[in-house]
N, C-alpha and C. Protein backbone atom coordinates (compact mmCIF):
# COMPACT_ATOMS: atom_id res chain seq x y z
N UNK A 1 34.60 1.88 -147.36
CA UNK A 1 34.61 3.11 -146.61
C UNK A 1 35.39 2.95 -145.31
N UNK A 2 35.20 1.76 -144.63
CA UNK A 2 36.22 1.78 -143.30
C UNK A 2 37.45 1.57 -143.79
N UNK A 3 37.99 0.90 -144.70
CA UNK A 3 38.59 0.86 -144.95
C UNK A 3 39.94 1.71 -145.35
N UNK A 4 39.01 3.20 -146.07
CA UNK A 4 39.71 4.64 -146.20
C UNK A 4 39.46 5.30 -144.79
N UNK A 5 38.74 4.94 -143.92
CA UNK A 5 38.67 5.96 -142.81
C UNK A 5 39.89 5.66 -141.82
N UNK A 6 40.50 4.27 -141.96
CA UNK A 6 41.50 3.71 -141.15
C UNK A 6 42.31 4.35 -141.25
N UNK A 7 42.66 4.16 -142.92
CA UNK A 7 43.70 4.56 -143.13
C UNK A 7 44.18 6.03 -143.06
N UNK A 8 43.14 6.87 -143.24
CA UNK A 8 43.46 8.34 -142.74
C UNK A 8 43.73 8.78 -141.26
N UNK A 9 42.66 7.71 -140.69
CA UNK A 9 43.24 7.66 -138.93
C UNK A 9 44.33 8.08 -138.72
N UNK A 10 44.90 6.49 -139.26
CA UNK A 10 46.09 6.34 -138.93
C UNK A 10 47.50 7.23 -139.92
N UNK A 11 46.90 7.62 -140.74
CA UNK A 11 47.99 8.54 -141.12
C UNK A 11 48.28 10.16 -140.22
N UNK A 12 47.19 9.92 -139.30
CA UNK A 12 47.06 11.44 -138.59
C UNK A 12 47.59 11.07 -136.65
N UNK A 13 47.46 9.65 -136.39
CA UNK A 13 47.62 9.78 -135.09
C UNK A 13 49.16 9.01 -135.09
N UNK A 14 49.51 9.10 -133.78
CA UNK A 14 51.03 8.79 -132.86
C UNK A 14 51.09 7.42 -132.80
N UNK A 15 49.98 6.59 -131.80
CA UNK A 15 50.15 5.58 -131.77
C UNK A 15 48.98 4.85 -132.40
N UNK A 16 49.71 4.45 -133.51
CA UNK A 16 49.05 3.84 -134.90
C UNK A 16 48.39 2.07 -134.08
N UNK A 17 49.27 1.25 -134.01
CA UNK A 17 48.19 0.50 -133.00
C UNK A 17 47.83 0.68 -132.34
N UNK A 18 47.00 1.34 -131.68
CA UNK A 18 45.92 1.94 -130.95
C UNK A 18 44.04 2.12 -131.66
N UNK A 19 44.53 2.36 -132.92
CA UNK A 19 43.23 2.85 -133.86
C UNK A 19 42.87 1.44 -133.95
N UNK A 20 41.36 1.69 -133.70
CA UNK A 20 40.51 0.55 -134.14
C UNK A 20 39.25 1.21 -134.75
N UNK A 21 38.74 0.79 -135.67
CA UNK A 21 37.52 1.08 -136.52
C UNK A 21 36.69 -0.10 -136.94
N UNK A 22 35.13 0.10 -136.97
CA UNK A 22 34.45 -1.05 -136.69
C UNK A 22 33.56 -0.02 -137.78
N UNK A 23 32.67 -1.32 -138.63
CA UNK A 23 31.72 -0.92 -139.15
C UNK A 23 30.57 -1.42 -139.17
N UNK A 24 29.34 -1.15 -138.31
CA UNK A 24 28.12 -1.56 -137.82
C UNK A 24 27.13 -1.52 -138.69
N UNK A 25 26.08 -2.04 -139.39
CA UNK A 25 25.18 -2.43 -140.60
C UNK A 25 24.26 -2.33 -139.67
N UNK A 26 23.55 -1.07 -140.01
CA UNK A 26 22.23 -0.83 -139.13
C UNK A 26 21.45 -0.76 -140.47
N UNK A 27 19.83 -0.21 -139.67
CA UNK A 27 18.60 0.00 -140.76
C UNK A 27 19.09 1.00 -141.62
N UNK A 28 19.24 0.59 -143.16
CA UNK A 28 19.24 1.66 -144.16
C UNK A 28 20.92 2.14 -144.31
N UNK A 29 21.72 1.80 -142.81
CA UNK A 29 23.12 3.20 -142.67
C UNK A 29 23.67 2.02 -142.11
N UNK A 30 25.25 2.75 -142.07
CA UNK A 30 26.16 2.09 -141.86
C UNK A 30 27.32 2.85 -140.98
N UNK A 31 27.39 2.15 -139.35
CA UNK A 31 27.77 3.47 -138.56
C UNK A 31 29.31 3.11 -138.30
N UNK A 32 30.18 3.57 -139.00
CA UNK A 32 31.68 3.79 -138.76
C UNK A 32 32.00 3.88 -136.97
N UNK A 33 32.62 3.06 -136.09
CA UNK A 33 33.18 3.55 -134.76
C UNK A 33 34.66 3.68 -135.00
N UNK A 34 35.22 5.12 -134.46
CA UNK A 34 36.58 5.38 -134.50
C UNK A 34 37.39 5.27 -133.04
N UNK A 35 38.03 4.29 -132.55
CA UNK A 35 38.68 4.75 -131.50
C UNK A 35 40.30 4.73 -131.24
N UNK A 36 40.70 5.36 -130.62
CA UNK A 36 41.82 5.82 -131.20
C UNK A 36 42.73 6.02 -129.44
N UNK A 37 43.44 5.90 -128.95
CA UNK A 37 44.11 6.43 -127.73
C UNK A 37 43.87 7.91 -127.30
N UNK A 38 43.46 7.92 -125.79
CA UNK A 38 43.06 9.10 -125.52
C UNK A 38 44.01 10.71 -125.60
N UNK A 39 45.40 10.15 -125.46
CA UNK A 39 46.46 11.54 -126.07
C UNK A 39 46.15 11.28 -127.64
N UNK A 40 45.60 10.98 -128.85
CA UNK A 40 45.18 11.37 -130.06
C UNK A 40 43.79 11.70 -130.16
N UNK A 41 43.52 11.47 -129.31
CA UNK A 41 41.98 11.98 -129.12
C UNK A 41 41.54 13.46 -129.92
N UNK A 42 42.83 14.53 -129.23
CA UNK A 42 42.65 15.67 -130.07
C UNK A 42 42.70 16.05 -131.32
N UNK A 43 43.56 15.19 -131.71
CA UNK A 43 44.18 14.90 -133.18
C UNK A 43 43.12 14.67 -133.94
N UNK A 44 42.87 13.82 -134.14
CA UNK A 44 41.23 13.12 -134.30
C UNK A 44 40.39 14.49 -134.73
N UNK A 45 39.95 14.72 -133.41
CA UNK A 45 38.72 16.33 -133.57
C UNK A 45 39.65 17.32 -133.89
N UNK A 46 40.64 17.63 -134.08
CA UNK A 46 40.81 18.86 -134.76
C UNK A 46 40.72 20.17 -134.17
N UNK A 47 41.25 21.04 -134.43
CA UNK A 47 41.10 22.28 -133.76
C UNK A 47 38.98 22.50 -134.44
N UNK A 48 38.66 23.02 -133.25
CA UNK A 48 37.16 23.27 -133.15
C UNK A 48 36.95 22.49 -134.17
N UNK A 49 36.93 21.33 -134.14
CA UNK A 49 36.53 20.01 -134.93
C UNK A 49 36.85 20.03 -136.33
N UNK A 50 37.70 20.94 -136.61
CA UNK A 50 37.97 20.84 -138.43
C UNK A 50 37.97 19.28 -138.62
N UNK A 51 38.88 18.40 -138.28
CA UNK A 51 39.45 17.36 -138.45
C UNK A 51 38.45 16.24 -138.78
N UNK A 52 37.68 16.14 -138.04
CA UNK A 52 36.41 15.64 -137.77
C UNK A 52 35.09 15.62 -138.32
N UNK A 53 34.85 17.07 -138.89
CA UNK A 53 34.05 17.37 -140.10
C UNK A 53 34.62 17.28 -141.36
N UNK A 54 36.03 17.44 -141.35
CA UNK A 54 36.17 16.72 -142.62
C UNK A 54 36.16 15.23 -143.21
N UNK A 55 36.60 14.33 -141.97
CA UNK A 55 36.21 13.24 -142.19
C UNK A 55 34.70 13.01 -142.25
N UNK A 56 33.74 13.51 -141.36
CA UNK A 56 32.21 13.27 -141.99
C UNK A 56 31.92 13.89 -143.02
N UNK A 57 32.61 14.86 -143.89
CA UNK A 57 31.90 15.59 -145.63
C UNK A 57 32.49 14.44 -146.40
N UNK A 58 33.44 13.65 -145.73
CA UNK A 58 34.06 12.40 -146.83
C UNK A 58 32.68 11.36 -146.91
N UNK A 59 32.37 10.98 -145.58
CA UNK A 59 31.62 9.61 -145.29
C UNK A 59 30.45 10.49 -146.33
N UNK A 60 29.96 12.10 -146.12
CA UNK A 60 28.72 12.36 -146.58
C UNK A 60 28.92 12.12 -148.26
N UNK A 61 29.92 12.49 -148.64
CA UNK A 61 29.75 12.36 -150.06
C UNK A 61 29.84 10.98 -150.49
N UNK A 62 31.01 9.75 -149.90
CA UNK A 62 31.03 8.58 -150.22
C UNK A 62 28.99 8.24 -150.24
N UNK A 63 28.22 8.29 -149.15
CA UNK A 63 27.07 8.06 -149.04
C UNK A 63 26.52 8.20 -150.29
N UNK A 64 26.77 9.62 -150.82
CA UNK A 64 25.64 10.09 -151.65
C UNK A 64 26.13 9.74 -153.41
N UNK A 65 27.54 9.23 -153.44
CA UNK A 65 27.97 8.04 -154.59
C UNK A 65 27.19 7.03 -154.61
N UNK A 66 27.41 6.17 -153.54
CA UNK A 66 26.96 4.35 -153.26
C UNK A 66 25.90 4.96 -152.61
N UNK A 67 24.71 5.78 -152.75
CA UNK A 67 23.54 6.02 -152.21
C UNK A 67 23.22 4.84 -151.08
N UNK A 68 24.22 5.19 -150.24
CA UNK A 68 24.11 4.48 -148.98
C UNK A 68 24.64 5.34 -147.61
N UNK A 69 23.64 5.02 -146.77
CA UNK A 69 24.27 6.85 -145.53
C UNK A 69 25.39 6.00 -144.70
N UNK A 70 26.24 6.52 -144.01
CA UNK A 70 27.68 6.47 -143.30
C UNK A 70 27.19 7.07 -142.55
N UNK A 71 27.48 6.97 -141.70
CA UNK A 71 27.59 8.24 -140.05
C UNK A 71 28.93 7.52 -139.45
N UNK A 72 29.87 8.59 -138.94
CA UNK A 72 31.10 8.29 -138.85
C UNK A 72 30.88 9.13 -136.86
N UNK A 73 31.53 8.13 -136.03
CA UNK A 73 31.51 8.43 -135.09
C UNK A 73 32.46 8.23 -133.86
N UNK A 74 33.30 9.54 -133.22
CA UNK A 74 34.81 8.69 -132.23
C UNK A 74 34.04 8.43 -131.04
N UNK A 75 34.58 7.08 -130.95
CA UNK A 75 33.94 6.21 -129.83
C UNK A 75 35.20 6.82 -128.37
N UNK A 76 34.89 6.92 -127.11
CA UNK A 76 36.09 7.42 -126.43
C UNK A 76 35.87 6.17 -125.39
């Protein structure tokens, strides 16, 4: 899963080294951090967050395949 979230990152922002994504193994979930340079910042969220909810209906459905929860979150 971080693995596809990178890579969509980075197919959407400017300065591609900049994106870093971390994936944290908590109780039960597994919490995606997105951070990204603050001029892509917007990019990222999306006009009134389209961008952003679509990347979390991805993490929600990957979850509910590998019945394992994702929470996907931009770190600033």
């Amino acid at each position: 899963m971080k693995e596809s979230v990178e890579m969509i990152v980075k197919a959407l922002v400017d300065e591609v080294d900049a994106v870093d994504v971390r994936a944290i193994d908590r109780e039960g979930a597994t919490l995606i951090e997105v951070r990204v340079a603050p001029g892509d910042m917007g990019k990222i969220i999306g006009r009134q967050g389209r961008t952003i909810r679509a990347l979390r209906s991805l993490a929600y459905a990957v979850s509910l395949k590998k019945r394992h929860r994702y929470i996907l979150e931009i770190v600033e």
